[in-house]
N, C-alpha and C. Protein backbone atom coordinates (compact mmCIF):
# COMPACT_ATOMS: atom_id res chain seq x y z
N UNK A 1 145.43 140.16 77.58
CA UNK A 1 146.63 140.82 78.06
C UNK A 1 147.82 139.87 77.88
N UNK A 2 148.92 140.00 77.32
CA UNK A 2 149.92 139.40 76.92
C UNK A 2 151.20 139.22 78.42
N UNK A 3 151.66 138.18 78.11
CA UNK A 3 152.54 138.12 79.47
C UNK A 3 153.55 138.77 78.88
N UNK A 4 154.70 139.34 79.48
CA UNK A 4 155.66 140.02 79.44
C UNK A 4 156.84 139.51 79.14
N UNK A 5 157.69 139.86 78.52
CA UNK A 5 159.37 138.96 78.18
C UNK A 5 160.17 139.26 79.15
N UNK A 6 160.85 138.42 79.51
CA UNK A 6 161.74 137.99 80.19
C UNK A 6 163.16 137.98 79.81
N UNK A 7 163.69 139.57 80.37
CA UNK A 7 164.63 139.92 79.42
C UNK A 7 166.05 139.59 79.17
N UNK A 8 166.86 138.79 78.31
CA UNK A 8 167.91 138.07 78.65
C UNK A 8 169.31 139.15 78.65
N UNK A 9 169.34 138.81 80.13
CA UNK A 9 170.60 139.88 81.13
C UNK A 9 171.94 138.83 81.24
N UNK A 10 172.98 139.27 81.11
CA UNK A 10 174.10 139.01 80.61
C UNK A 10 174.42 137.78 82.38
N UNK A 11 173.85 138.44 83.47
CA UNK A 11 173.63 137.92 84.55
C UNK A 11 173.08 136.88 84.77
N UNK A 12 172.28 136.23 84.00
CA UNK A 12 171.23 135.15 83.86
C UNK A 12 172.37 133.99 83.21
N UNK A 13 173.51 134.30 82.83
CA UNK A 13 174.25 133.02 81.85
C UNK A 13 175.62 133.01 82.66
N UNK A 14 175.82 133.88 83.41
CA UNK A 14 177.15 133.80 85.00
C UNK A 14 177.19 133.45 85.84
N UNK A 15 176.00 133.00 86.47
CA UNK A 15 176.17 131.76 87.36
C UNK A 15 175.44 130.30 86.97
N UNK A 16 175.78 129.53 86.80
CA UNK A 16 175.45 128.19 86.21
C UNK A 16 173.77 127.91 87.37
N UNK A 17 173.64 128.32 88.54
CA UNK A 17 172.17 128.17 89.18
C UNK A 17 171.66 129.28 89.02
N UNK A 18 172.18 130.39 88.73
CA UNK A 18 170.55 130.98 88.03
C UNK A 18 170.32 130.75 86.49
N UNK A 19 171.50 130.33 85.73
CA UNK A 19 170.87 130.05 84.42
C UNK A 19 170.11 129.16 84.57
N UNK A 20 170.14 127.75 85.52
CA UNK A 20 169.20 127.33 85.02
C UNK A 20 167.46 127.27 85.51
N UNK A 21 167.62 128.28 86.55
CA UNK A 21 166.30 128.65 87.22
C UNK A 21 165.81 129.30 85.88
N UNK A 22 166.79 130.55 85.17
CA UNK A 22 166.03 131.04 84.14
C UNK A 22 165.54 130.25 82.94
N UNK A 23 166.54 129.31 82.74
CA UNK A 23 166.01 128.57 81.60
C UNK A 23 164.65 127.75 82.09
N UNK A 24 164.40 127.24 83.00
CA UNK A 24 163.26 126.42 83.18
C UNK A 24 161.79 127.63 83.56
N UNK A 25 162.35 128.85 84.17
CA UNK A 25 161.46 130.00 84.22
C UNK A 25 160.85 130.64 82.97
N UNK A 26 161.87 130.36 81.64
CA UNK A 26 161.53 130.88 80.87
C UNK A 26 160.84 129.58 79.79
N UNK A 27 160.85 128.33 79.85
CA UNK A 27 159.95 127.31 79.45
C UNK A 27 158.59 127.74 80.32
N UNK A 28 158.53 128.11 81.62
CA UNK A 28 157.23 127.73 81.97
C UNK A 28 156.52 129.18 81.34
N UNK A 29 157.13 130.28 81.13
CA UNK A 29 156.10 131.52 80.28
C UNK A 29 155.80 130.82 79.01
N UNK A 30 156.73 130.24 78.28
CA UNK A 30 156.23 130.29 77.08
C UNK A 30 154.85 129.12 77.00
N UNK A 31 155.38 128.00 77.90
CA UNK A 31 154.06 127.58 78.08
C UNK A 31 152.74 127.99 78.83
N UNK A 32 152.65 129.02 79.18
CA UNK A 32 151.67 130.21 79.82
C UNK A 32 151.21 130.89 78.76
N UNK A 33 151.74 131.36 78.01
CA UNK A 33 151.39 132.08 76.50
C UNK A 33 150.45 131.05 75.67
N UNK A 34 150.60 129.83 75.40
CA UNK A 34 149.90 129.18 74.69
C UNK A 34 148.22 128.70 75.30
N UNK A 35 147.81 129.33 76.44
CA UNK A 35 147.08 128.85 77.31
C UNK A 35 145.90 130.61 77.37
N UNK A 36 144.78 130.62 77.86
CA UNK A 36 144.10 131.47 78.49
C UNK A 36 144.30 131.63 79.84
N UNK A 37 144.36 132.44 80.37
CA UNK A 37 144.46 132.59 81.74
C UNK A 37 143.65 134.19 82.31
N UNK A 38 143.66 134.29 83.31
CA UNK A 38 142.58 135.30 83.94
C UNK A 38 143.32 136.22 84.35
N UNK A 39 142.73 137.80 84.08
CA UNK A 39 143.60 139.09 84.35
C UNK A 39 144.54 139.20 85.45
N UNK A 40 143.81 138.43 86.35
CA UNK A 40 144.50 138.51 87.60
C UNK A 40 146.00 137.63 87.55
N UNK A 41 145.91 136.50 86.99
CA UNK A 41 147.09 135.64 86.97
C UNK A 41 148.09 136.53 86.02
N UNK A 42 147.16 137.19 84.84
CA UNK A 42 148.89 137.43 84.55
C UNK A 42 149.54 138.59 84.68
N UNK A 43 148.69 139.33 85.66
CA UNK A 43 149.20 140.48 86.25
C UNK A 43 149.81 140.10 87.25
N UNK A 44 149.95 139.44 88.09
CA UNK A 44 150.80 138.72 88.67
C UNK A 44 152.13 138.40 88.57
N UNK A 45 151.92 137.51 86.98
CA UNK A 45 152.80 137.11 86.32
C UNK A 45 153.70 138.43 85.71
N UNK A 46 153.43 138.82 85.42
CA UNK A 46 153.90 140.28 84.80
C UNK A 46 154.30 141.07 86.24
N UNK A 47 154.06 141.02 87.26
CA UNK A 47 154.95 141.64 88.19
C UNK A 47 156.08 141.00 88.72
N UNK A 48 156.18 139.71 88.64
CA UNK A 48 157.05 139.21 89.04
C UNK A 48 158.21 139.08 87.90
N UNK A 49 158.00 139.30 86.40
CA UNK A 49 158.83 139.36 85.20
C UNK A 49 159.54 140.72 85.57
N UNK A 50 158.41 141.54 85.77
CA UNK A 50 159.01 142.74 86.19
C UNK A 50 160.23 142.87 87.05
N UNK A 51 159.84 142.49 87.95
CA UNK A 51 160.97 142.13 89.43
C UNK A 51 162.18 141.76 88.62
N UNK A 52 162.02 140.31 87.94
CA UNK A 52 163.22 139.68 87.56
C UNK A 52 164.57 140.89 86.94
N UNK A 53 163.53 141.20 85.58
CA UNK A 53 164.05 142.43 84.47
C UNK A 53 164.82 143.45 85.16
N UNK A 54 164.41 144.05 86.32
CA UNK A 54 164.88 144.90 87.38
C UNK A 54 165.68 145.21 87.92
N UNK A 55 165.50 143.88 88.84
CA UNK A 55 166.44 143.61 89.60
C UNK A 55 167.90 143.83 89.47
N UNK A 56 168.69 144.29 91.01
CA UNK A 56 169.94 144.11 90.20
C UNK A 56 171.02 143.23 90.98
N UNK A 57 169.98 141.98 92.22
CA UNK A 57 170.62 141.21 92.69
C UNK A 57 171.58 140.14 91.89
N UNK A 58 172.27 139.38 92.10
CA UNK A 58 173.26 138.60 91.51
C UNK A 58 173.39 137.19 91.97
N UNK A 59 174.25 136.27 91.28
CA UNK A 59 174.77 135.40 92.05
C UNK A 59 173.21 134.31 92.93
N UNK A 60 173.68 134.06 94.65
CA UNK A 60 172.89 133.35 95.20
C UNK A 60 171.23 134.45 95.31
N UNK A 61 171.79 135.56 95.58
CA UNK A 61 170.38 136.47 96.17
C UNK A 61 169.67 135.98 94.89
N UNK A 62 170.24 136.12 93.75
CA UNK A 62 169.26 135.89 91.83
C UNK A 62 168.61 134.89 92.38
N UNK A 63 169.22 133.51 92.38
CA UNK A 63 168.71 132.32 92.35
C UNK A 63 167.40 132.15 93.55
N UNK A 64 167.72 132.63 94.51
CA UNK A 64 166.54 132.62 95.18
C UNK A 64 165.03 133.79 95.13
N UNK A 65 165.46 134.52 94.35
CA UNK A 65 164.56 135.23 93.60
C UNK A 65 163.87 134.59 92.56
N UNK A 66 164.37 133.85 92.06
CA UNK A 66 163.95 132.95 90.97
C UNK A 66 163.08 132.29 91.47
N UNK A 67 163.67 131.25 92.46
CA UNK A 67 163.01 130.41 93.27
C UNK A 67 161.71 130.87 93.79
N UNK A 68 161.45 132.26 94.44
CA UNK A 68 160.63 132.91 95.17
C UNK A 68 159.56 132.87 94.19
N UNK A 69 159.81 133.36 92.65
CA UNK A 69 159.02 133.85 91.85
C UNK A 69 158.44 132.59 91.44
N UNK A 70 159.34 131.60 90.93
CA UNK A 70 158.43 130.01 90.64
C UNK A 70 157.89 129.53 91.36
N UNK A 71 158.00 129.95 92.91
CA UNK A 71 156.63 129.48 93.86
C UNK A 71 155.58 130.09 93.85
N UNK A 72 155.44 130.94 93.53
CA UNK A 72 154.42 132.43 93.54
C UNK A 72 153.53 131.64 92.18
N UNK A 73 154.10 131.62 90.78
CA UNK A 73 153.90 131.21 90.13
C UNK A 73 152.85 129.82 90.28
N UNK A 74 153.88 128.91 90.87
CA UNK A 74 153.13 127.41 90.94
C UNK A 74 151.89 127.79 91.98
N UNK A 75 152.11 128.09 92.84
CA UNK A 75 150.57 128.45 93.63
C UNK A 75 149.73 128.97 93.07
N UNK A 76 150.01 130.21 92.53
CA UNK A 76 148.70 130.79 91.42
C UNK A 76 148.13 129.92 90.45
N UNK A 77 149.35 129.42 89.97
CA UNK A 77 148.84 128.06 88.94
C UNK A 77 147.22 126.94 89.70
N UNK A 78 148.07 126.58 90.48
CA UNK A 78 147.37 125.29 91.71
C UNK A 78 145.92 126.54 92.03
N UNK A 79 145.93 127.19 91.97
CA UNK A 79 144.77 127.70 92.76
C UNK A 79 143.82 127.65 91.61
N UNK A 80 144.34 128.31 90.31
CA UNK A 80 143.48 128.37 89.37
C UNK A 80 143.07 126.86 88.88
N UNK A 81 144.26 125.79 89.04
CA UNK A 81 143.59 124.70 88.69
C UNK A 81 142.49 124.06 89.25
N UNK A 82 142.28 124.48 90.42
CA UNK A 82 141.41 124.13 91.35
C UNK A 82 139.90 124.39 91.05
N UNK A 83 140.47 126.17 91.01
CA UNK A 83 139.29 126.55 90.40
C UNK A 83 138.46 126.27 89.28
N UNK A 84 139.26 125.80 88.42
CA UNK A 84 138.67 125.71 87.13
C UNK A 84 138.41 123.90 87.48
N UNK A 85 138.92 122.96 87.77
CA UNK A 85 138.24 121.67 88.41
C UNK A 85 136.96 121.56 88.78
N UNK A 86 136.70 122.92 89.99
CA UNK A 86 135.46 122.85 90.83
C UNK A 86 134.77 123.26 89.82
N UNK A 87 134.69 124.54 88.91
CA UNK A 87 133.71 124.77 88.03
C UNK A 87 133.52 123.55 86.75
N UNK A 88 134.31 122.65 86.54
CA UNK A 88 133.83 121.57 85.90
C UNK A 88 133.49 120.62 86.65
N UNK A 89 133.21 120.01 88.05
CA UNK A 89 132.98 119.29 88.87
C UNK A 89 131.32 119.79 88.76
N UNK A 90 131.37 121.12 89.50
CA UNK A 90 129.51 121.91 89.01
C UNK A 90 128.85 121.46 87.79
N UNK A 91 129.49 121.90 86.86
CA UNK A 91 128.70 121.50 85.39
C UNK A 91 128.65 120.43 85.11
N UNK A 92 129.07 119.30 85.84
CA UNK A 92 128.94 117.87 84.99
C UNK A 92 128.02 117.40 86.27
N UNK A 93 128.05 117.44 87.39
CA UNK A 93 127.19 117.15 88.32
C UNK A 93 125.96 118.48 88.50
N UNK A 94 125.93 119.15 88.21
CA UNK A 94 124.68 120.01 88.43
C UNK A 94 124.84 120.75 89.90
């Protein structure tokens, strides 16, 4: 399942703090794309692109939407890293 684009809104380049939530939001998909990840993560991921695309907050409400979504993000991340740790922690110790 392919992650979703992140669609560039004229809104994303008018306030100098959400451009750059988006610009660093939109480095961390593309480095998500080059990776496998599990249905669940990027349906996730894909709802929260969704949200962004959507949305028709502005200004400070954007930026902390941003914010909201790159935590959502980094936790799902951290969880799966975990997961995938413990299942190589199993296989090399038995």
């Amino acid at each position: 399942m392919p992650i979703n684009e992140l669609k560039k809104r004229d809104v994303f380049y008018e306030n100098k703090k959400v451009n750059k939530f988006y610009i660093k939001y939109e480095k961390v998909l593309q480095k998500l794309e080059k990776h496998e990840w599990p249905h669940e993560i990027i349906e996730a991921v894909n709802s929260d692109i969704d949200d962004l695309n959507t949305t028709s907050l502005t200004d400070i409400e954007l930026s902390k939407l941003f914010k909201q979504k790159a935590n959502n993000l980094s936790k799902l991340l951290f969880k799966e890293a975990q997961i995938r740790f413990r299942e190589m922690e199993i296989d090399s110790f038995g």
